[in-house]
PDB file of N, CA and C in Angstrom:
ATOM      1  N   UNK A   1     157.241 228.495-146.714  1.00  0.00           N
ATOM      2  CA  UNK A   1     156.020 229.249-146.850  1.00  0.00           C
ATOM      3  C   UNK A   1     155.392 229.524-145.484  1.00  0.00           C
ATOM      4  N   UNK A   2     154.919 228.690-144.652  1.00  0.00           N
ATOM      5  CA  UNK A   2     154.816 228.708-143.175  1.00  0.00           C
ATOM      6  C   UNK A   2     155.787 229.789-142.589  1.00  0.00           C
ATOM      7  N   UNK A   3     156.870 229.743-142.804  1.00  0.00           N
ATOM      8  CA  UNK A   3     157.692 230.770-141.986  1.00  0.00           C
ATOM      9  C   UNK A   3     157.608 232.242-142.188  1.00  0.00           C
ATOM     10  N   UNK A   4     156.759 232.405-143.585  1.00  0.00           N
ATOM     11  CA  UNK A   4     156.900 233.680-144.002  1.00  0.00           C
ATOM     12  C   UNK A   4     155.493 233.889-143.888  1.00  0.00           C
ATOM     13  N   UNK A   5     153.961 233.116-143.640  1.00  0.00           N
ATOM     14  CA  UNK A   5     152.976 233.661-143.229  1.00  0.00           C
ATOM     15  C   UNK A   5     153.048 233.811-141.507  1.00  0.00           C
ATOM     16  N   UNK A   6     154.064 233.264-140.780  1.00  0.00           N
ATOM     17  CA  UNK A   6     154.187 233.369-139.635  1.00  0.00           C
ATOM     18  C   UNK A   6     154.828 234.487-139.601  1.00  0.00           C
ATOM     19  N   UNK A   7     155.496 235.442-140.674  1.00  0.00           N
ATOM     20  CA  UNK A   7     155.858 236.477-140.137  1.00  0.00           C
ATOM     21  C   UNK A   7     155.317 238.046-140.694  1.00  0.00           C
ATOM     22  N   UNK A   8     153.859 237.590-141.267  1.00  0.00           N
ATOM     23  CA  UNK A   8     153.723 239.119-141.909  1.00  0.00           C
ATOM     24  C   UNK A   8     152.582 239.519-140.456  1.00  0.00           C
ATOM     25  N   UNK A   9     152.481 239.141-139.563  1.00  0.00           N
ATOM     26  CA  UNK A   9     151.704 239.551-137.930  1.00  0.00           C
ATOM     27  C   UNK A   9     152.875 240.535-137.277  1.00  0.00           C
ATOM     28  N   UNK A  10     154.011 240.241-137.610  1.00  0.00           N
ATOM     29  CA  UNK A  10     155.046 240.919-137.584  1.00  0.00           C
ATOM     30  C   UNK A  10     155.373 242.306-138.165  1.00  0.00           C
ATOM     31  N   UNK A  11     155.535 241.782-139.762  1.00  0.00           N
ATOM     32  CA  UNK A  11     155.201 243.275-140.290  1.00  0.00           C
ATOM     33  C   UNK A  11     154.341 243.908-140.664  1.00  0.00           C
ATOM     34  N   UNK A  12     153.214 243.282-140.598  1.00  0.00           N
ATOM     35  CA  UNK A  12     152.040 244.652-140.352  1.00  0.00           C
ATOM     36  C   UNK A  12     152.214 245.349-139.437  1.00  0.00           C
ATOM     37  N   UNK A  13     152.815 244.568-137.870  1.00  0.00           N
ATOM     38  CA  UNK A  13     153.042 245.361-136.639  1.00  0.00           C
ATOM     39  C   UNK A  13     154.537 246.352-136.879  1.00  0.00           C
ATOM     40  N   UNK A  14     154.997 246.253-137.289  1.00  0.00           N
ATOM     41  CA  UNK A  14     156.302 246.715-137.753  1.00  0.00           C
ATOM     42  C   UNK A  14     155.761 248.257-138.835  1.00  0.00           C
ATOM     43  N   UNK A  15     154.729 247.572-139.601  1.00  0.00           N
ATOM     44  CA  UNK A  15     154.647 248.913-140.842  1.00  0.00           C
ATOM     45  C   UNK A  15     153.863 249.318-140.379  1.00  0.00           C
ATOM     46  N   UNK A  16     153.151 249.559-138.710  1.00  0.00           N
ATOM     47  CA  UNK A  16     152.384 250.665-138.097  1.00  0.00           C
ATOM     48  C   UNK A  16     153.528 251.706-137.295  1.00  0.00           C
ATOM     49  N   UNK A  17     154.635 251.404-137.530  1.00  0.00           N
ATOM     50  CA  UNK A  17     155.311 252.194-136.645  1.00  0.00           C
ATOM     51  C   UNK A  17     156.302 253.103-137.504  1.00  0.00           C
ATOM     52  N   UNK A  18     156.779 254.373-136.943  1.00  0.00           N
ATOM     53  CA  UNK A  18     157.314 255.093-137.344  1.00  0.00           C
ATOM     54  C   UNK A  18     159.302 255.068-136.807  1.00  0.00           C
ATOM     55  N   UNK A  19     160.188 254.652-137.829  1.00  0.00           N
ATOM     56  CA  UNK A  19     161.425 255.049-136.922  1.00  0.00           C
ATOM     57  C   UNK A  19     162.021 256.424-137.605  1.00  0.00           C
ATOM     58  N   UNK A  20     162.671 256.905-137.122  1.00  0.00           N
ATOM     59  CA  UNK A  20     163.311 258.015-137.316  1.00  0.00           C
ATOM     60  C   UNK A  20     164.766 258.169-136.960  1.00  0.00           C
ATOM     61  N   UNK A  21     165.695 258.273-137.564  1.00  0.00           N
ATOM     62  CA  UNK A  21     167.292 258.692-137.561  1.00  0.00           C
ATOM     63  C   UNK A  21     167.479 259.787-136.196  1.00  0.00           C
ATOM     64  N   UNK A  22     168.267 259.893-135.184  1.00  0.00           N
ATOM     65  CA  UNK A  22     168.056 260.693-134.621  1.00  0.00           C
ATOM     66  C   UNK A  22     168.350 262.257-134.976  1.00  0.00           C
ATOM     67  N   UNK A  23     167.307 263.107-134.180  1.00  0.00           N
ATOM     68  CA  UNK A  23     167.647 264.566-135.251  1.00  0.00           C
ATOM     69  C   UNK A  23     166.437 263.919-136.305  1.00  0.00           C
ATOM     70  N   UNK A  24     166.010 263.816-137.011  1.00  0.00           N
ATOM     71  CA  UNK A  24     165.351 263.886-138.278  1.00  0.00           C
ATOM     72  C   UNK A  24     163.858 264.001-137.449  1.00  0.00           C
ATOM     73  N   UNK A  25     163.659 263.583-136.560  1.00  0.00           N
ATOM     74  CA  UNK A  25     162.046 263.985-136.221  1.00  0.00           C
ATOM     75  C   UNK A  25     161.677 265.699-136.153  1.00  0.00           C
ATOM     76  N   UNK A  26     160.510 265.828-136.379  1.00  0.00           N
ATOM     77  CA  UNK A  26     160.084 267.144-136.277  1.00  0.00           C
ATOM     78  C   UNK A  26     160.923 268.321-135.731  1.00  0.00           C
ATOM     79  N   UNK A  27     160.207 267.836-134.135  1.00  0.00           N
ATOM     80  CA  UNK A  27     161.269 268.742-133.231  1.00  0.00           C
ATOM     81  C   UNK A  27     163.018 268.716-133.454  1.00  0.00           C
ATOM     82  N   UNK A  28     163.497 267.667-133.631  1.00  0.00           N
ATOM     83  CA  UNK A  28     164.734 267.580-133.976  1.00  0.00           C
ATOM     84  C   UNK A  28     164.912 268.606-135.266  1.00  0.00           C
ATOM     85  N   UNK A  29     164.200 268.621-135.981  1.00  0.00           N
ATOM     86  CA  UNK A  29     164.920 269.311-137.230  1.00  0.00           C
ATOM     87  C   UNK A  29     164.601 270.689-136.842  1.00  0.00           C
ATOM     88  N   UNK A  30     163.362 271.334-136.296  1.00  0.00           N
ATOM     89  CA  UNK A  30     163.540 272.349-135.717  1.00  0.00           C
ATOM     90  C   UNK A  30     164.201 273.104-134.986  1.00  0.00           C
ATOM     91  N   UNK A  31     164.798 272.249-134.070  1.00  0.00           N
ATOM     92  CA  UNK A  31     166.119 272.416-132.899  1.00  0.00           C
ATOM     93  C   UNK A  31     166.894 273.244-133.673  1.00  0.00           C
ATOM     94  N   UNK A  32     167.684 272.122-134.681  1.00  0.00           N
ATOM     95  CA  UNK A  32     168.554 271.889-135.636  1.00  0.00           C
ATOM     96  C   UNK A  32     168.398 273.217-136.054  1.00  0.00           C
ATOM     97  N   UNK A  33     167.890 273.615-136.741  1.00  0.00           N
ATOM     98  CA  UNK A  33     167.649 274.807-137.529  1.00  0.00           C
ATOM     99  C   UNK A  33     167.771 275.762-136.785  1.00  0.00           C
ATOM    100  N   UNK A  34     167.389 275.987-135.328  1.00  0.00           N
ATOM    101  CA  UNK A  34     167.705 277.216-134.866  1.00  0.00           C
ATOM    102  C   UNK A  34     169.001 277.665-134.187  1.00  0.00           C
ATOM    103  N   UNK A  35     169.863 275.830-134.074  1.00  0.00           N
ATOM    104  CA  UNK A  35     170.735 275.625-133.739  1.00  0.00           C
ATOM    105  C   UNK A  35     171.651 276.511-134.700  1.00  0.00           C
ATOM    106  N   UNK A  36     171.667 275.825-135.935  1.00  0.00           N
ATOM    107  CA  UNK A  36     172.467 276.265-136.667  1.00  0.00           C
ATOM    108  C   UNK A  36     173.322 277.875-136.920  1.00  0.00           C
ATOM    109  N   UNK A  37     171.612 278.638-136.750  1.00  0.00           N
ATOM    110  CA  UNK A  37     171.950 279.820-136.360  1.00  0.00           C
ATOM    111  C   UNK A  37     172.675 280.212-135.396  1.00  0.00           C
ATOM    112  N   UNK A  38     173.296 279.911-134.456  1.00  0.00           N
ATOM    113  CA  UNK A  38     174.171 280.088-133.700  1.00  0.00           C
ATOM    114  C   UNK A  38     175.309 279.279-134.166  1.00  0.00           C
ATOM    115  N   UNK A  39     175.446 277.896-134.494  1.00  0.00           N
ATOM    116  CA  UNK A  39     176.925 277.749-135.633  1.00  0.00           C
ATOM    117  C   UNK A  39     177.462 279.031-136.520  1.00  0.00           C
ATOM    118  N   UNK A  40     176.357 279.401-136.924  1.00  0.00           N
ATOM    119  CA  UNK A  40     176.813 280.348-138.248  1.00  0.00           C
ATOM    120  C   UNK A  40     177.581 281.117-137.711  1.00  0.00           C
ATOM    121  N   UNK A  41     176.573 281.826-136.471  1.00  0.00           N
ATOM    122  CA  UNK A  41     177.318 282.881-136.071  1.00  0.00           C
ATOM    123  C   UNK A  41     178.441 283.120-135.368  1.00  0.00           C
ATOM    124  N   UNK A  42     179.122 281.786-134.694  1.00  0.00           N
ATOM    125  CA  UNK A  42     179.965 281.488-133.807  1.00  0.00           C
ATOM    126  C   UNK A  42     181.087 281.163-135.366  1.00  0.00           C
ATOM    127  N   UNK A  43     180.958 280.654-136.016  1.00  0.00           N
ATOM    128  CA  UNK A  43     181.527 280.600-137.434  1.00  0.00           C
ATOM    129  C   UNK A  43     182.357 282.077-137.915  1.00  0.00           C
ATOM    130  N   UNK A  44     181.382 282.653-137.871  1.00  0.00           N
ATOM    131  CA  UNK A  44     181.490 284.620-138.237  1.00  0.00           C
ATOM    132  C   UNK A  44     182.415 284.885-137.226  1.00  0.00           C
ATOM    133  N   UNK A  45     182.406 284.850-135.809  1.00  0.00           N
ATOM    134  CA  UNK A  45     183.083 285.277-135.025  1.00  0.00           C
ATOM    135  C   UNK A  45     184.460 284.837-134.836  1.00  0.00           C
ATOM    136  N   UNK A  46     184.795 283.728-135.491  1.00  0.00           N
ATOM    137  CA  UNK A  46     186.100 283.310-135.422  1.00  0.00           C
ATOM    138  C   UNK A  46     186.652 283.281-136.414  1.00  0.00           C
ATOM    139  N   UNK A  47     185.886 283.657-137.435  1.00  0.00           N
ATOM    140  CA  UNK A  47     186.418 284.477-139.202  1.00  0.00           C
ATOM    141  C   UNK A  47     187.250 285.696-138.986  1.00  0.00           C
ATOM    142  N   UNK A  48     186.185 286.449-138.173  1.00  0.00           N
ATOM    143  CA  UNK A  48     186.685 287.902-138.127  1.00  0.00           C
ATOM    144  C   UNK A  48     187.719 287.850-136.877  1.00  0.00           C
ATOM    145  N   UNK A  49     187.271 287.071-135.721  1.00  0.00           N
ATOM    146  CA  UNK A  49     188.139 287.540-134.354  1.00  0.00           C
ATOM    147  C   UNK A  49     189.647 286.279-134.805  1.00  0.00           C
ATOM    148  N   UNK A  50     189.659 285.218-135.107  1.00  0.00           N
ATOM    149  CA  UNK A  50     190.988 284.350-135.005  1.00  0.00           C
ATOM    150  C   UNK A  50     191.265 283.781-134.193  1.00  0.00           C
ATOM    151  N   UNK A  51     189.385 283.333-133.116  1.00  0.00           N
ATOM    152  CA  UNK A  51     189.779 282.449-132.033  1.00  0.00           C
ATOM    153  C   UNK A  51     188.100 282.544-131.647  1.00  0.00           C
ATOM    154  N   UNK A  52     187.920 281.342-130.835  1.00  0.00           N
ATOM    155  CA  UNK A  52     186.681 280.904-130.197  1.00  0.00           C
ATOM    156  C   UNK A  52     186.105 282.192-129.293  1.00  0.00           C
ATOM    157  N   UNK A  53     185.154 282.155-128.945  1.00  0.00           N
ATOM    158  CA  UNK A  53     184.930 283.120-127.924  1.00  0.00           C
ATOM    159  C   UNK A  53     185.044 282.411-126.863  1.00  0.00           C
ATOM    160  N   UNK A  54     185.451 283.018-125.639  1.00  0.00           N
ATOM    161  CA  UNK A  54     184.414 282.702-124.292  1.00  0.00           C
ATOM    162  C   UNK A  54     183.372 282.353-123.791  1.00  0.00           C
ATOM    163  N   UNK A  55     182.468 283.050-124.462  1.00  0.00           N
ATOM    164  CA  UNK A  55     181.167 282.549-124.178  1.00  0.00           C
ATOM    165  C   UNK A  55     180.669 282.564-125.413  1.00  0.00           C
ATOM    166  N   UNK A  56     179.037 282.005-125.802  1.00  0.00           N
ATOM    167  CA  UNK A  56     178.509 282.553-126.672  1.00  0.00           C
ATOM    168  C   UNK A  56     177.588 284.077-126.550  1.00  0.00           C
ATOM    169  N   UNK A  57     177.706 284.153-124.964  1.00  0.00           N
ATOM    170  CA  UNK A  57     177.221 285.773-124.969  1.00  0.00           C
ATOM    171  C   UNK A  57     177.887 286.489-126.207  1.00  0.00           C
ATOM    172  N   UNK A  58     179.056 286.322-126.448  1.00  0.00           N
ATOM    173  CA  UNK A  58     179.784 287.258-126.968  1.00  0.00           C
ATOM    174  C   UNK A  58     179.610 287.302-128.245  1.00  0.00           C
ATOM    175  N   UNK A  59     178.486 286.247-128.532  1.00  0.00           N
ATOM    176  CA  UNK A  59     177.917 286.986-130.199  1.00  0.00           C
ATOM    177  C   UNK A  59     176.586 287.693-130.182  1.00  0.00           C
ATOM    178  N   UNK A  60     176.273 287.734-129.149  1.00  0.00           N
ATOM    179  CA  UNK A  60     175.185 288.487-129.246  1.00  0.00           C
ATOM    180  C   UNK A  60     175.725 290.134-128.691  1.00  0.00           C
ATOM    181  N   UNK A  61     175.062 291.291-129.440  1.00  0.00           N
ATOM    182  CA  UNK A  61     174.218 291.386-131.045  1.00  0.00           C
ATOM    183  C   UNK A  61     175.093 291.540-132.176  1.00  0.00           C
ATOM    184  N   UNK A  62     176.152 291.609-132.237  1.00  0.00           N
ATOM    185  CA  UNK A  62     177.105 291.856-133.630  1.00  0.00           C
ATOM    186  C   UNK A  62     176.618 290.427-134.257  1.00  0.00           C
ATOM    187  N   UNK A  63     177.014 289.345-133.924  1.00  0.00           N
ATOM    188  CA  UNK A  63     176.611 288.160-134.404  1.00  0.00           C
ATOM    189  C   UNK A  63     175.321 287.314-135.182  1.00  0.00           C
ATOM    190  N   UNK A  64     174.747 287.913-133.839  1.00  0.00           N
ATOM    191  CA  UNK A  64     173.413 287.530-133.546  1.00  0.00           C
ATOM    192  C   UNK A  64     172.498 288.280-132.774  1.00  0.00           C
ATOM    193  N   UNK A  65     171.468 288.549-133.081  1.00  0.00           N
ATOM    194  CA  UNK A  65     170.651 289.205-131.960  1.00  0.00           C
ATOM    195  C   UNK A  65     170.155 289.166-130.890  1.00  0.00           C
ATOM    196  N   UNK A  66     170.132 287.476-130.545  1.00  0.00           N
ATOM    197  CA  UNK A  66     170.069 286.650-129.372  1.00  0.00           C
ATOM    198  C   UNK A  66     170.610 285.762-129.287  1.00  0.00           C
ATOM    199  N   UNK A  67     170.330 285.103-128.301  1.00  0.00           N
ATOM    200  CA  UNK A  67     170.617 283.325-127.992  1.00  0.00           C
ATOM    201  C   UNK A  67     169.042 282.774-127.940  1.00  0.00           C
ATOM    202  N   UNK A  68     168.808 281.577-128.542  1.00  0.00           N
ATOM    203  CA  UNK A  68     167.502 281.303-128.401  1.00  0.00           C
ATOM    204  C   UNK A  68     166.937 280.625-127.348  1.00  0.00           C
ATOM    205  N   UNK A  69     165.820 280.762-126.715  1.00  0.00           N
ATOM    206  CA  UNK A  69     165.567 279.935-125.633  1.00  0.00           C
ATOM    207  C   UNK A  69     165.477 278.468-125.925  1.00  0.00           C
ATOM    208  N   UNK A  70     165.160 278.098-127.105  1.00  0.00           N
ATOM    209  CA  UNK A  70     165.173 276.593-127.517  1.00  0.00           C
ATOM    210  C   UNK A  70     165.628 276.128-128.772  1.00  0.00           C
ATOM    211  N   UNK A  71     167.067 275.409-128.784  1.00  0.00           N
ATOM    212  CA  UNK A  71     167.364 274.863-127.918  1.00  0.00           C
ATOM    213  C   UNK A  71     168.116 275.431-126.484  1.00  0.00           C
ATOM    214  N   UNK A  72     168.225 274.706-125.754  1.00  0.00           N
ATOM    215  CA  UNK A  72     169.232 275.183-125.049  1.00  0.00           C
ATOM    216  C   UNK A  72     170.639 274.908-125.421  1.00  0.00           C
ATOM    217  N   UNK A  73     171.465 275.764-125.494  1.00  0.00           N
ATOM    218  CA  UNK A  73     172.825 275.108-126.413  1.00  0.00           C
ATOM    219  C   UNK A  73     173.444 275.713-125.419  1.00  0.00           C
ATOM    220  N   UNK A  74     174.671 274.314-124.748  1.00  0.00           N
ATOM    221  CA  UNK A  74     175.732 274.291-123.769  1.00  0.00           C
ATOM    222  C   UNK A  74     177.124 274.614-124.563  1.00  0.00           C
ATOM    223  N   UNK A  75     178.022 275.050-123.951  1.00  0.00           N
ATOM    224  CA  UNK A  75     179.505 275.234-125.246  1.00  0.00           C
ATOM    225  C   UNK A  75     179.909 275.051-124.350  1.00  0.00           C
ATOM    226  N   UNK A  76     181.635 274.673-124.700  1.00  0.00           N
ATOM    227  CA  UNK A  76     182.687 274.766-123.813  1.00  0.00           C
ATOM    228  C   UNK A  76     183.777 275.141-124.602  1.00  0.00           C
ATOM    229  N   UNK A  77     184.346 276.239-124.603  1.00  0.00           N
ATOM    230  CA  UNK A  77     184.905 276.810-125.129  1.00  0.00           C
ATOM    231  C   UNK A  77     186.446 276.048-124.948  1.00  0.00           C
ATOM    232  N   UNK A  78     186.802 275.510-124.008  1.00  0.00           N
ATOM    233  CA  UNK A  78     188.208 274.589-123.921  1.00  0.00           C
ATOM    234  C   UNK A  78     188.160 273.427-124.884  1.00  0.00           C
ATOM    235  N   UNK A  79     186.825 272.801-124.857  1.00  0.00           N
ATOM    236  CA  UNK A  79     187.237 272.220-126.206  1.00  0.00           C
ATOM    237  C   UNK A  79     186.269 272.311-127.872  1.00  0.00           C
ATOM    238  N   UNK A  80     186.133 273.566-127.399  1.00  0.00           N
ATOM    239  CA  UNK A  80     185.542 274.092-128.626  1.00  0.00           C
ATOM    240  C   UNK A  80     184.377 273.032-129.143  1.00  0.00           C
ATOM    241  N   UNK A  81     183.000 272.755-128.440  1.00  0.00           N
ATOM    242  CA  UNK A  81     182.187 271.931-128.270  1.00  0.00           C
ATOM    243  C   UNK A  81     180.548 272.756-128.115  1.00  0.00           C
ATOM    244  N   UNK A  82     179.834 272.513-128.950  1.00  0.00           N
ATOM    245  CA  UNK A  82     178.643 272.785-128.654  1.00  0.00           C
ATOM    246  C   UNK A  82     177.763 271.944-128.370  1.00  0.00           C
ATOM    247  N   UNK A  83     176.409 271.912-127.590  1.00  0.00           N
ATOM    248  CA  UNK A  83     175.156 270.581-127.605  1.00  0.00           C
ATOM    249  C   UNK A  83     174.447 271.099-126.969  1.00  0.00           C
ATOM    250  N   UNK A  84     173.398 270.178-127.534  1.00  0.00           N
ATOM    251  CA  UNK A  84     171.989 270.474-126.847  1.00  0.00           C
ATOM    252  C   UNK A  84     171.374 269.198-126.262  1.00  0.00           C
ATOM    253  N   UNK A  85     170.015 268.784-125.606  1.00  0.00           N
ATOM    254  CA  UNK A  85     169.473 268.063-125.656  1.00  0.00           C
ATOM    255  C   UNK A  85     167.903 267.729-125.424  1.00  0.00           C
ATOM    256  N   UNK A  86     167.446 267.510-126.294  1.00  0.00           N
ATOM    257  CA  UNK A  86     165.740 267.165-126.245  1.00  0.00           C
ATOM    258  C   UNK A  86     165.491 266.062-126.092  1.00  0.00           C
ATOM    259  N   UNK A  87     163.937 266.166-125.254  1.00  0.00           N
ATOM    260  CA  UNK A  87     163.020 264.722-125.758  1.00  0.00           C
ATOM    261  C   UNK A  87     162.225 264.465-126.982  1.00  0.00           C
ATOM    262  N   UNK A  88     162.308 263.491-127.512  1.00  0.00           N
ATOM    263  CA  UNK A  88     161.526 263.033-128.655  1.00  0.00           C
ATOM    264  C   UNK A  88     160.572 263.533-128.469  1.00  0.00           C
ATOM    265  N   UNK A  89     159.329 263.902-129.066  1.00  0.00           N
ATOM    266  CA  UNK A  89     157.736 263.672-129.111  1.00  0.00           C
ATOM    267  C   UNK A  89     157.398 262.099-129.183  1.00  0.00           C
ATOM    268  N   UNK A  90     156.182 261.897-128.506  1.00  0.00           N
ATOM    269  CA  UNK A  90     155.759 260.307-129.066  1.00  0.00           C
ATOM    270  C   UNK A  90     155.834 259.431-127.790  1.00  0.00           C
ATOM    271  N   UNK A  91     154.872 258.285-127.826  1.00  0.00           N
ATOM    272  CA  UNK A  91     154.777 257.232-126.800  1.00  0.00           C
ATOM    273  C   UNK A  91     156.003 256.715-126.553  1.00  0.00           C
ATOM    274  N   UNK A  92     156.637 256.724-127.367  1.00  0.00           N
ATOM    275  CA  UNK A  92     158.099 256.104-127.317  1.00  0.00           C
ATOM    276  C   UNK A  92     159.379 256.927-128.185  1.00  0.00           C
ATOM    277  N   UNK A  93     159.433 257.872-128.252  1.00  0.00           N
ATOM    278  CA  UNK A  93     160.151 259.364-127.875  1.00  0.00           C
ATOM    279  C   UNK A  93     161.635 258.884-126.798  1.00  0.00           C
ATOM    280  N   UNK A  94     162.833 259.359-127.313  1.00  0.00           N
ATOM    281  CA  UNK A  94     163.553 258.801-126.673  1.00  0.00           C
ATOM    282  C   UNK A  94     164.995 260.135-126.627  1.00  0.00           C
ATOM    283  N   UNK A  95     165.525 260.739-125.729  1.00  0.00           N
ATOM    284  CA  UNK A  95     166.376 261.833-125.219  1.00  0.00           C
ATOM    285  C   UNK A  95     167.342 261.455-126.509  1.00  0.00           C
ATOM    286  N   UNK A  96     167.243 262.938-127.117  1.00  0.00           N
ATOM    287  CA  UNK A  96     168.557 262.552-128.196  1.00  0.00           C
ATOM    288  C   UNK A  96     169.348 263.977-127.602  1.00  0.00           C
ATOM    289  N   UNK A  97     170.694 263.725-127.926  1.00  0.00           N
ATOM    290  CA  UNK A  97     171.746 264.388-128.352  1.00  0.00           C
ATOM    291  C   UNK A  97     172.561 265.444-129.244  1.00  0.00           C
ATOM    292  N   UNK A  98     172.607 266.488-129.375  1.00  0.00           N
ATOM    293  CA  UNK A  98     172.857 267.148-130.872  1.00  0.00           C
ATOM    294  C   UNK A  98     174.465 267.900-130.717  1.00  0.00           C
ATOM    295  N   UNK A  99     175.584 267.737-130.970  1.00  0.00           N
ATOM    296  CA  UNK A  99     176.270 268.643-130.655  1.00  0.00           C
ATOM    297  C   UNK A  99     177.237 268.736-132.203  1.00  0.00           C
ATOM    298  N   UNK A 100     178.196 269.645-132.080  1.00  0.00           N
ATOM    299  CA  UNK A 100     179.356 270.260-132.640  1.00  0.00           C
ATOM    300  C   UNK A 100     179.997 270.863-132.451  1.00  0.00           C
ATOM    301  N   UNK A 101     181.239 271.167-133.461  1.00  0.00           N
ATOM    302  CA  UNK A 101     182.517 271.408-132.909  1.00  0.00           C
ATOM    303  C   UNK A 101     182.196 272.949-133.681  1.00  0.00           C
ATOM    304  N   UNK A 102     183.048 273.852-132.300  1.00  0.00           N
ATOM    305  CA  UNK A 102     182.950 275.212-132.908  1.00  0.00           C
ATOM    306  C   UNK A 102     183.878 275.113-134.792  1.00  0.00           C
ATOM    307  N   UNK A 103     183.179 276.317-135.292  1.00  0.00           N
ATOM    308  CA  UNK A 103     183.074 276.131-136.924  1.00  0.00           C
ATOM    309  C   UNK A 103     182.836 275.721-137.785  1.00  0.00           C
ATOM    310  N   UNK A 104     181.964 274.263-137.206  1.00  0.00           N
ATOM    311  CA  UNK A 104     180.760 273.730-138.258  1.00  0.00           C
ATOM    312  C   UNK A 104     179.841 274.664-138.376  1.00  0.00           C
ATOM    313  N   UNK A 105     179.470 273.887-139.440  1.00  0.00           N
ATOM    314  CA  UNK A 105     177.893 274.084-139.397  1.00  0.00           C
ATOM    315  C   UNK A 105     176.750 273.445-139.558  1.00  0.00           C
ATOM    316  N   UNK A 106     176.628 271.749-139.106  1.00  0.00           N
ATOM    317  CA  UNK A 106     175.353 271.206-138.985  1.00  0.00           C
ATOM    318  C   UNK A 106     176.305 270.422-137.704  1.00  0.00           C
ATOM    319  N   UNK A 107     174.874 269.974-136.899  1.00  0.00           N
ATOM    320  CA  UNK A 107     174.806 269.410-136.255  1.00  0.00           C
ATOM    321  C   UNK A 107     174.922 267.789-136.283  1.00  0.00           C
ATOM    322  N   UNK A 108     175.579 266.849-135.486  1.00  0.00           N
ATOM    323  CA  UNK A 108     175.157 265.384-135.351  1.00  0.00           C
ATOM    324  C   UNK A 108     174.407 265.275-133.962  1.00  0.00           C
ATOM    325  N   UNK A 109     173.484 264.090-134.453  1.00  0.00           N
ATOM    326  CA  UNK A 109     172.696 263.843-133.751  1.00  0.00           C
ATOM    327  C   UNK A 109     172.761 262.263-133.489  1.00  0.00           C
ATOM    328  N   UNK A 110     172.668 262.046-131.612  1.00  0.00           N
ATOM    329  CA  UNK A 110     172.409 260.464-131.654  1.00  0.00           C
ATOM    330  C   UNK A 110     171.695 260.148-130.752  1.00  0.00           C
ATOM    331  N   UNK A 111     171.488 258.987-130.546  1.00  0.00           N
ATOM    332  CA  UNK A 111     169.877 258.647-129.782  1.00  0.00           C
ATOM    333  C   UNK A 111     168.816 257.709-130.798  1.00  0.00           C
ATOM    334  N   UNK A 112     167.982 257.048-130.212  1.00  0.00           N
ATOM    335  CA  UNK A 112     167.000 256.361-130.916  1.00  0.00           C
ATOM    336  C   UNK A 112     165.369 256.736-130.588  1.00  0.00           C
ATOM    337  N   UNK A 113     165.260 256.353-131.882  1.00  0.00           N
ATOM    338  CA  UNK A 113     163.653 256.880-131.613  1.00  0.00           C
ATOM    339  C   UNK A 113     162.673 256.393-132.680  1.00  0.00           C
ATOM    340  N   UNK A 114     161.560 255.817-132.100  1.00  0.00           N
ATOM    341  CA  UNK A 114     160.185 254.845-132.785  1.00  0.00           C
ATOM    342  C   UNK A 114     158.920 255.509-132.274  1.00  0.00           C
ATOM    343  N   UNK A 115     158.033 255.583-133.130  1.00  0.00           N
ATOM    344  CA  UNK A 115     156.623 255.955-132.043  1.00  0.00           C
ATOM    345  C   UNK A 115     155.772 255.246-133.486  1.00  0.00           C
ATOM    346  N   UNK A 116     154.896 255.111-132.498  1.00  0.00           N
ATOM    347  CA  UNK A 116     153.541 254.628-133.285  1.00  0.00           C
ATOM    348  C   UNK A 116     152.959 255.694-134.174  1.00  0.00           C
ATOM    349  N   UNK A 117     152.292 255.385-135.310  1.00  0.00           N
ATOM    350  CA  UNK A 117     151.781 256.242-135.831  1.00  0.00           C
ATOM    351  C   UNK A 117     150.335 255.759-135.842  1.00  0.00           C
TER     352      UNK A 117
END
């Protein structure tokens, strides 16, 4: 009994805080989403063409109408690789990761991340 009133100072401090999966915070899912739009379309382009592009210039505008300024999404077309990378929001906000392989279409995300609420 002692051991377990010695530990709810703990989780009260524990159930003021917020964790989050990486990718699942706000900005992350926003990323995500605009990310995707460029999966799709890099998707489309190797439906119709029968190979990666070069760049992703090369879906814009048949593809797509742009590239978005955020995220910033890096590719490498040698190994057919997309990513991005943001900072968390939050006191304790922590650089996550988002990438995929050309012809998906969602993103993984890794990195950790807690903030106070």
């Amino acid at each position: 009994m002692r051991k377990l009133v010695s530990l709810l100072p703990l989780l009260a401090l524990l159930a003021g805080c917020a964790s989050y999966a990486p990718g699942d915070d706000k900005k992350g899912i926003e990323l995500q989403s605009t990310g995707t739009q460029v999966l799709l379309a890099l998707r489309g382009y190797i439906d119709q063409n029968a190979r990666a592009p070069r760049s992703l210039n090369e879906l814009v505008p048949k593809y797509l109408p742009a590239l978005p300024d955020q995220p910033q999404i890096q590719y490498d077309p040698k190994n057919m690789r997309l990513a991005f990378v943001y900072q968390q929001e939050g006191s304790q906000g922590s650089q996550v990761e988002c990438h995929a392989v050309s012809g998906e279409t969602d993103w993984i995300c890794t990195g950790v991340y807690t903030q106070k609420q």
